[in-house]
Protein backbone atom coordinates (compact mmCIF):
# COMPACT_ATOMS: atom_id res chain seq x y z
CA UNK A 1 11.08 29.24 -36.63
CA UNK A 2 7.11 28.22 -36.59
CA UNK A 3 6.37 27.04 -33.11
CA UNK A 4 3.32 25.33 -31.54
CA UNK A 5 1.85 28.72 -30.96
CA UNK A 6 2.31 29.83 -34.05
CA UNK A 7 -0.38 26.88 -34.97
CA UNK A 8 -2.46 27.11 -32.41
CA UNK A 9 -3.44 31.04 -33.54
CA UNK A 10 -3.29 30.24 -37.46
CA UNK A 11 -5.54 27.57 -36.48
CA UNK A 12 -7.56 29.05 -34.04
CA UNK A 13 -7.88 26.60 -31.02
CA UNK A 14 -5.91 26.40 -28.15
CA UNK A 15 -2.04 24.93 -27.86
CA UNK A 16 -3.31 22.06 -25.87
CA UNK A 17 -5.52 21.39 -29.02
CA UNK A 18 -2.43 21.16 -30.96
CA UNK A 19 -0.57 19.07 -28.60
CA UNK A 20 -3.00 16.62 -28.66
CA UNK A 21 -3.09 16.71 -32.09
CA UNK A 22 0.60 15.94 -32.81
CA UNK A 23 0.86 13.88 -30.77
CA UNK A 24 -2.23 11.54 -31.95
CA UNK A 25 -4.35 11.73 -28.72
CA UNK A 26 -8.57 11.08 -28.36
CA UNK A 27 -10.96 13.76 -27.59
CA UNK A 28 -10.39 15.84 -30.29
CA UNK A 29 -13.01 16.64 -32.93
CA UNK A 30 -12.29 16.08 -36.71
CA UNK A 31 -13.06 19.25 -37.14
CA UNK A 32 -10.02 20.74 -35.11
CA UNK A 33 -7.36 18.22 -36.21
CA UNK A 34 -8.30 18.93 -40.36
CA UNK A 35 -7.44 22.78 -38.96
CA UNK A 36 -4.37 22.17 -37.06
CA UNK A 37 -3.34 19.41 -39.95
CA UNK A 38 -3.76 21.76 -42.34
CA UNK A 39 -1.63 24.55 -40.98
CA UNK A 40 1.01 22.09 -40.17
CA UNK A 41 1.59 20.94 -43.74
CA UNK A 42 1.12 24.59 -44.90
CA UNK A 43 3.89 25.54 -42.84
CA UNK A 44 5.71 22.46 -43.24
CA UNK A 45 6.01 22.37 -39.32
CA UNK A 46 7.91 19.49 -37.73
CA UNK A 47 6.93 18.58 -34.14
CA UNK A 48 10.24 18.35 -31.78
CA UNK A 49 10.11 14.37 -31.01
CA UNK A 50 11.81 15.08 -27.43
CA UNK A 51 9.03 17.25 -26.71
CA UNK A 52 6.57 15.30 -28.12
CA UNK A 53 7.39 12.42 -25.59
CA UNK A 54 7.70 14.46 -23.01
CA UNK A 55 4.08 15.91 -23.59
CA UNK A 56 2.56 11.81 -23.97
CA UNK A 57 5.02 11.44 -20.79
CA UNK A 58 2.06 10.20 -18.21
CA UNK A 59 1.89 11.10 -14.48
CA UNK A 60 0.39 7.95 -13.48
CA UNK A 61 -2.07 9.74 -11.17
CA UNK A 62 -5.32 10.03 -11.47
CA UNK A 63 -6.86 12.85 -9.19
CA UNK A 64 -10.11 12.45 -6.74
CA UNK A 65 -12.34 15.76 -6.96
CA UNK A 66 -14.56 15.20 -3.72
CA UNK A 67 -16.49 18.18 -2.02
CA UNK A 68 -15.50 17.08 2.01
CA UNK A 69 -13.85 14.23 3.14
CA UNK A 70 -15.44 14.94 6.59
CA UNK A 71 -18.94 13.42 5.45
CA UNK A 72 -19.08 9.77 5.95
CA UNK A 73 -20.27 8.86 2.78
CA UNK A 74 -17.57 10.57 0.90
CA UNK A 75 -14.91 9.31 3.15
CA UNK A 76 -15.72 5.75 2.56
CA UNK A 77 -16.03 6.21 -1.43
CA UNK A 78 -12.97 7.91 -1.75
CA UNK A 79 -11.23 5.59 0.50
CA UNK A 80 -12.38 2.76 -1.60
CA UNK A 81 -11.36 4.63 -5.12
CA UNK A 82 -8.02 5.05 -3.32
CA UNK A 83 -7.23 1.53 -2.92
CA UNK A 84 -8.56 0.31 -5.90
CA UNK A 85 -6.63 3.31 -7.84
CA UNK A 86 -3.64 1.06 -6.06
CA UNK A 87 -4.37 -1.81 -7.23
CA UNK A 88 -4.47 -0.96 -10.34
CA UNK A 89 -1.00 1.02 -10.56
CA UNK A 90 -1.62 4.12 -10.10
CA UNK A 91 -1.20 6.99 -7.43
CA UNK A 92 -4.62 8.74 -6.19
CA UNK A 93 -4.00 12.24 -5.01
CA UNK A 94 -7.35 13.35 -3.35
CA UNK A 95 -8.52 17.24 -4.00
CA UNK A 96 -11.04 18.46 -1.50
CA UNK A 97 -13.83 21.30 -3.35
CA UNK A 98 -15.93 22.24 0.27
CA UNK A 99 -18.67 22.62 -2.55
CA UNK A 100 -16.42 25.76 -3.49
CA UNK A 101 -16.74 26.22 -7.29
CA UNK A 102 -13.83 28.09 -7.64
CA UNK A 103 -11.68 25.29 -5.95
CA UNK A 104 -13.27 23.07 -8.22
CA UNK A 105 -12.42 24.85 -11.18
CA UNK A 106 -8.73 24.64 -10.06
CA UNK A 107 -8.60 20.82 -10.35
CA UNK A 108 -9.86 21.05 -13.75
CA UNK A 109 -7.07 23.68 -14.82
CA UNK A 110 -4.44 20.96 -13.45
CA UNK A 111 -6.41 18.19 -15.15
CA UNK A 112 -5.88 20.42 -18.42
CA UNK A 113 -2.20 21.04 -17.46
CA UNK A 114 -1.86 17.10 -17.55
CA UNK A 115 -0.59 16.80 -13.99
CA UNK A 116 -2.79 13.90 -13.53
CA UNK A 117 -3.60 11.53 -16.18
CA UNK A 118 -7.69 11.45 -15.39
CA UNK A 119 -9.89 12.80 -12.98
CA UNK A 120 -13.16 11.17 -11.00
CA UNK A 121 -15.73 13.36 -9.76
CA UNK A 122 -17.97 12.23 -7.04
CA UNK A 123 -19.55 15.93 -6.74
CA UNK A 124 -19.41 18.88 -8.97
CA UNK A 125 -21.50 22.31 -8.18
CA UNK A 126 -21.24 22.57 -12.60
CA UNK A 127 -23.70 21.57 -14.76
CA UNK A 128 -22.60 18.61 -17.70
CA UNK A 129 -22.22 21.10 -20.19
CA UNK A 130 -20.45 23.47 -17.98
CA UNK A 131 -17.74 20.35 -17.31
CA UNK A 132 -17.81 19.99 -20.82
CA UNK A 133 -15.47 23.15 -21.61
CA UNK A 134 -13.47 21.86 -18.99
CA UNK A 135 -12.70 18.36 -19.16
CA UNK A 136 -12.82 17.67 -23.14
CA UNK A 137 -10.55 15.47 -24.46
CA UNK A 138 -9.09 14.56 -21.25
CA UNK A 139 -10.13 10.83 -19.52
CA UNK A 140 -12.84 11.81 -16.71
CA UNK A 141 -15.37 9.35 -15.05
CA UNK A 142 -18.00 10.44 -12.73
CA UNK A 143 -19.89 8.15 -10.07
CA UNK A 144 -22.38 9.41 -7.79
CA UNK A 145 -24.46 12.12 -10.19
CA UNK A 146 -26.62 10.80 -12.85
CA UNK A 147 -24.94 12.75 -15.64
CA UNK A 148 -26.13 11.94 -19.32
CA UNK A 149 -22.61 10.47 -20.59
CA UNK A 150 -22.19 12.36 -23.51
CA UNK A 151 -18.26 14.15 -22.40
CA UNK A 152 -17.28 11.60 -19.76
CA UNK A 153 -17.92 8.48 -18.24
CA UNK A 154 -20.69 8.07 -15.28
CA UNK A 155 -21.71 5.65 -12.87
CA UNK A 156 -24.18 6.14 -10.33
CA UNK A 157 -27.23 5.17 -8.13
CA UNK A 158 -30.69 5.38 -9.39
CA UNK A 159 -31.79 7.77 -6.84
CA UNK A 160 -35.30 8.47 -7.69
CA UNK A 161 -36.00 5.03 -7.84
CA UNK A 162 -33.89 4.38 -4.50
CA UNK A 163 -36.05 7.18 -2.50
CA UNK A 164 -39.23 6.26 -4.26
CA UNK A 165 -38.95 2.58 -2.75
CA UNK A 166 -38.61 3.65 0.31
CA UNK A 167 -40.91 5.98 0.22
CA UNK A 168 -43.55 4.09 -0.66
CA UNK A 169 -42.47 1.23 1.69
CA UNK A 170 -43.26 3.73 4.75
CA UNK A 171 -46.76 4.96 2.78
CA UNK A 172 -48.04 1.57 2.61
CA UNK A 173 -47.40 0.82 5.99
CA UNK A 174 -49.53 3.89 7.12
CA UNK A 175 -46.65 6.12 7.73
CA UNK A 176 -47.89 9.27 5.91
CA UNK A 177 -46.39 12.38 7.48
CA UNK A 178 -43.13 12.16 6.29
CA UNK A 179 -39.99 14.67 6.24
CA UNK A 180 -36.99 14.07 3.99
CA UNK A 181 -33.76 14.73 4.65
CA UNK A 182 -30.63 16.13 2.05
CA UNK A 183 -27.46 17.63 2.62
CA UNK A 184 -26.87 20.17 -0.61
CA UNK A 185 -29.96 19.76 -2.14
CA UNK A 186 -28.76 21.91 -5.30
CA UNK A 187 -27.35 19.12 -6.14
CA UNK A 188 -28.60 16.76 -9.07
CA UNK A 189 -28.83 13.29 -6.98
CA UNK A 190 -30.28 15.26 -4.24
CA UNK A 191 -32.89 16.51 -6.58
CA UNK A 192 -33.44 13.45 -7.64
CA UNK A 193 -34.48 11.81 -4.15
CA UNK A 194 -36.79 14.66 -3.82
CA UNK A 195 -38.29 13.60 -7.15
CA UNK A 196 -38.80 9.83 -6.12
CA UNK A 197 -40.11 11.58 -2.42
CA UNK A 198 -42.49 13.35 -4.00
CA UNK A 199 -43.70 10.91 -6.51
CA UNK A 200 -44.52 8.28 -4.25
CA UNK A 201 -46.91 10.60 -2.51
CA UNK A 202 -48.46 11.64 -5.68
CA UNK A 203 -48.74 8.00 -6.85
CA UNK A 204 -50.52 7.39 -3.25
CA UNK A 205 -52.63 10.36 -3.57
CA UNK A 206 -51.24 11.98 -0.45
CA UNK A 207 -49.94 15.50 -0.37
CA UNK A 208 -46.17 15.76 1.27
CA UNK A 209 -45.49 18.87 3.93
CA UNK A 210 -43.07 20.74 2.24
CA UNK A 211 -42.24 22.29 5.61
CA UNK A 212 -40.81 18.57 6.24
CA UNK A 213 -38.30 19.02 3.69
CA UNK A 214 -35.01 19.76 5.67
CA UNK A 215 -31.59 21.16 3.55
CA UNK A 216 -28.18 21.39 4.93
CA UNK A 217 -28.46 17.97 7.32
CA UNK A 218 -25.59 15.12 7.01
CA UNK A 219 -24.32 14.96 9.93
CA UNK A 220 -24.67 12.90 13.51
CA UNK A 221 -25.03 16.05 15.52
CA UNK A 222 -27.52 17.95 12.40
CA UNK A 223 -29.91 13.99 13.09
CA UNK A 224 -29.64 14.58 16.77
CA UNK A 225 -30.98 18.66 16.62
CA UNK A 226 -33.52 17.72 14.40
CA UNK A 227 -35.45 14.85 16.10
CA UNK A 228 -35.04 17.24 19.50
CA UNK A 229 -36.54 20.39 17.36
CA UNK A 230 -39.40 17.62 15.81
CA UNK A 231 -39.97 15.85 18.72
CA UNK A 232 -40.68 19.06 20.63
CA UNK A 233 -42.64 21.06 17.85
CA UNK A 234 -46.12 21.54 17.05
CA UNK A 235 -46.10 19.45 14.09
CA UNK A 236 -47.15 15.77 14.29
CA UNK A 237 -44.50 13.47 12.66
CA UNK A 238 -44.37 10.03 12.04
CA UNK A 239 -41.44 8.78 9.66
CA UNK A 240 -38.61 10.34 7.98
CA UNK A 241 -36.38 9.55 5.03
CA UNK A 242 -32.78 10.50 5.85
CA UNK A 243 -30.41 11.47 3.77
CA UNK A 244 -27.16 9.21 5.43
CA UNK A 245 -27.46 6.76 7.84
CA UNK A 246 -25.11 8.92 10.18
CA UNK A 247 -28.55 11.36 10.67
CA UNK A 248 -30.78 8.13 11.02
CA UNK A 249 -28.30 7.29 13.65
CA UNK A 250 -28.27 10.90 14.99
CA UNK A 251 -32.08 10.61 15.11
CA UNK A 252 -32.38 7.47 16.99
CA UNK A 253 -30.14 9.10 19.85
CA UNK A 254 -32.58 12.14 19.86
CA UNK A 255 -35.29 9.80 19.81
CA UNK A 256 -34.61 7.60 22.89
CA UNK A 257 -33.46 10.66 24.80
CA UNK A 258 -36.86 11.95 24.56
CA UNK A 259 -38.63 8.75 25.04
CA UNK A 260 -40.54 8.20 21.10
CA UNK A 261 -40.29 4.59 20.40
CA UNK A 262 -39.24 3.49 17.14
CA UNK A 263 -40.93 1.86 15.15
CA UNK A 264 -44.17 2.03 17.22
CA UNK A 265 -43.98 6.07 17.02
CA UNK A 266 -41.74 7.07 14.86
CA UNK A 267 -39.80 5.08 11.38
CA UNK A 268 -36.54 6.22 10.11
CA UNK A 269 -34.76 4.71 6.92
CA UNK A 270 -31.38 5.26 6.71
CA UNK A 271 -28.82 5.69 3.24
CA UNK A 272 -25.74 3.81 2.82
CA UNK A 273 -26.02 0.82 4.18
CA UNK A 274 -23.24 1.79 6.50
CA UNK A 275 -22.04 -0.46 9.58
CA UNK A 276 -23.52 2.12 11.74
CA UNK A 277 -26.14 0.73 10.88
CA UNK A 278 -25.85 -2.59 12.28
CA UNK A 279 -24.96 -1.34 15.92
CA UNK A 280 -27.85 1.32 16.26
CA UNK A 281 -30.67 0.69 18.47
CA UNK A 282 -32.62 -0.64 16.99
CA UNK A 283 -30.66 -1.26 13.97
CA UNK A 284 -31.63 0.97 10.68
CA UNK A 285 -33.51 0.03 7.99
CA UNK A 286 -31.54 1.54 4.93
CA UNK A 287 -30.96 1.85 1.18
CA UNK A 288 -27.75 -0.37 0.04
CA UNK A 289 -26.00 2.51 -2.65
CA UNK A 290 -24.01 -0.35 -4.53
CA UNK A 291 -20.58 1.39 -3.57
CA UNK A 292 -18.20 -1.42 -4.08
CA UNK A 293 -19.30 -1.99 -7.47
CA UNK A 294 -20.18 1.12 -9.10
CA UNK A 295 -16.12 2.01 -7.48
CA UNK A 296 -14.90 -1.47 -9.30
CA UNK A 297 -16.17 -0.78 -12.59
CA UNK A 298 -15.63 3.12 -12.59
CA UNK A 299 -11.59 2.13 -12.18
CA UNK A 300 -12.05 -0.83 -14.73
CA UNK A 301 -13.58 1.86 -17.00
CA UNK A 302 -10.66 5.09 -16.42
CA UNK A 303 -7.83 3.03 -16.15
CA UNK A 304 -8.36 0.91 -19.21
CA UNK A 305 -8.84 4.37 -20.99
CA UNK A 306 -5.48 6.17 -19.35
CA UNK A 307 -3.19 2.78 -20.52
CA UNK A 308 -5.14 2.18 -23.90
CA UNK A 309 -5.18 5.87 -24.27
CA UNK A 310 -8.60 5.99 -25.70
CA UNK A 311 -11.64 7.55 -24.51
CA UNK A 312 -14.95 4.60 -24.53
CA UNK A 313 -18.07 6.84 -22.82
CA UNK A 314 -19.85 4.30 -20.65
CA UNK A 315 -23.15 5.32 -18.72
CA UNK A 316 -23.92 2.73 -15.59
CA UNK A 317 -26.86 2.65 -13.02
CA UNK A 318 -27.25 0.39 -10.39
CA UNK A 319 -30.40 0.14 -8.30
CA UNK A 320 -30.78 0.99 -4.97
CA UNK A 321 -31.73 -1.89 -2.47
CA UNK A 322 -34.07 -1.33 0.40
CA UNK A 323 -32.37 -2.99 3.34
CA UNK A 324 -35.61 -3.61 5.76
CA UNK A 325 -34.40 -4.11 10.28
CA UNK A 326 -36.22 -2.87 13.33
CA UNK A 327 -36.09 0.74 12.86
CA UNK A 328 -39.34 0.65 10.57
């Protein structure tokens, strides 16, 4: 008796190529479904229909690929996914990576083994062709990495632009030795702050110290140990970009301990536009990141395509705002 393995070699793709294909489902190139078509009437293969509804059978779950819940930013965007992810019927089930790329991988193998219905990625350590091979012709949505669009959906920040702004903001103002702050700066929206970082000095004729470029900070306690170790050193500072508002607010703490007044000697912008904040002293200038609507329309966007069953690439960016208080 011809099984669905039995097409999948004749045809040479993979059995979840031909279980898409029987039973009608996007993200599958014409290409593949003339081959497996054309086996199946050569063969004269009928699918089982009990199996075939158990294979369109949905989870309604829709998985939440997020490197560490313990960073603040994180925490707040997957707590807002969650609830929306409610509201809209379906079950979130959260899978933490620790910017592991092996754990990563494993979300993707139970994305292909359809035990959730879609994934969202707010960080991946694999390039978008690398994703490619492992989220094609499944419903996937990505917010927070300024992917091209062409296998999934992605909405995210204009983070050049965001960093560049502020940048600039501080440069005008006289502010020109300037560190930056990232957390995983392999990453692409990482990069692309450094970009806008870089380019405003350029644009202002004013070389940046790439000794003031510091990696692996996104924390309270990393903003507190590095205004101590700046404060103390050699090097004259006089304004830094961080890369959360939790290491502006970490800052400011290391600050008044060791007596640098901000603004007067020192400017910090924050990232997030978190409460924190509000109820720093003083309180943080900052860049708004447009979470509560880039979350709203990246559920709009996957959950229309889980119900309608049809995969509609949409590519969103929304611009940064520079939130100006007391701390520049």
């Amino acid at each position: 008796m011809v099984n669905i393995y039995d097409i999948a070699r004749l045809s040479g793709v993979s059995k979840s190529t031909v279980s898409r294909v029987i039973a009608n489902q996007p993200y599958v190139s014409e290409e593949k479904k003339n081959k497996v078509n054309k086996v199946i009437e050569e063969l004269n293969y009928k699918p089982n229909s009990l199996a075939r509804q158990f294979r369109k059978k949905q989870t309604n779950c829709i998985g939440i690929l997020v490197p560490d819940l313990d960073h603040p930013y994180f925490s707040q965007l997957v707590g807002m996914l969650s609830l929306r992810c409610h509201e809209k019927g379906f079950k979130p089930v959260v899978y933490q990576t620790f910017f592991n790329e092996e754990l990563e991988k494993e979300v993707y193998a139970k994305l292909q083994n359809r035990e959730m219905d879609g994934l969202i990625l707010t960080s991946t350590l694999l390039t978008e062709e690398e994703l490619s091979t492992y989220v094609e012709n499944h419903f996937v949505a990505a917010c927070n990495e300024d992917f091209e669009g062409k296998y999934f959906s992605v909405f995210c920040l204009n983070e050049e632009k965001a960093i560049f702004d502020a940048t600039m903001y501080l440069l005008n103002k006289g502010v020109t030795t300037l560190g930056f702050c990232s957390d995983n700066l392999h990453t692409p929206s990482q990069q692309a702050r450094l970009r806008g970082f870089i380019s405003a000095h350029e644009q202002k004729g004013i070389d940046y110290n790439e000794n003031l470029v510091f990696k692996q900070i996104a924390t309270i306690e990393d903003g507190i140990q590095l205004g101590q170790s700046l404060f103390e050193g050699p090097v004259r500072i006089e304004g830094i970009i961080a890369g959360s508002d939790f290491v502006a607010a970490g800052m400011l703490k290391s600050s008044a301990e060791m007596h640098i007044r901000v603004p007067a000697n020192f400017s910090i912008i924050g990232f997030d536009d978190h409460p924190i904040s509000l109820v720093s002293t003083p309180p943080l200038t900052t860049i708004c990141n447009q979470m509560q609507e880039m979350g709203n329309d990246l559920i709009d966007c996957i959950t229309k395509m889980i119900k309608d069953q049809q995969a509609i690439y949409t590519k969103k960016v929304y611009e940064g705002k520079l939130i100006l208080r007391q701390s520049t």
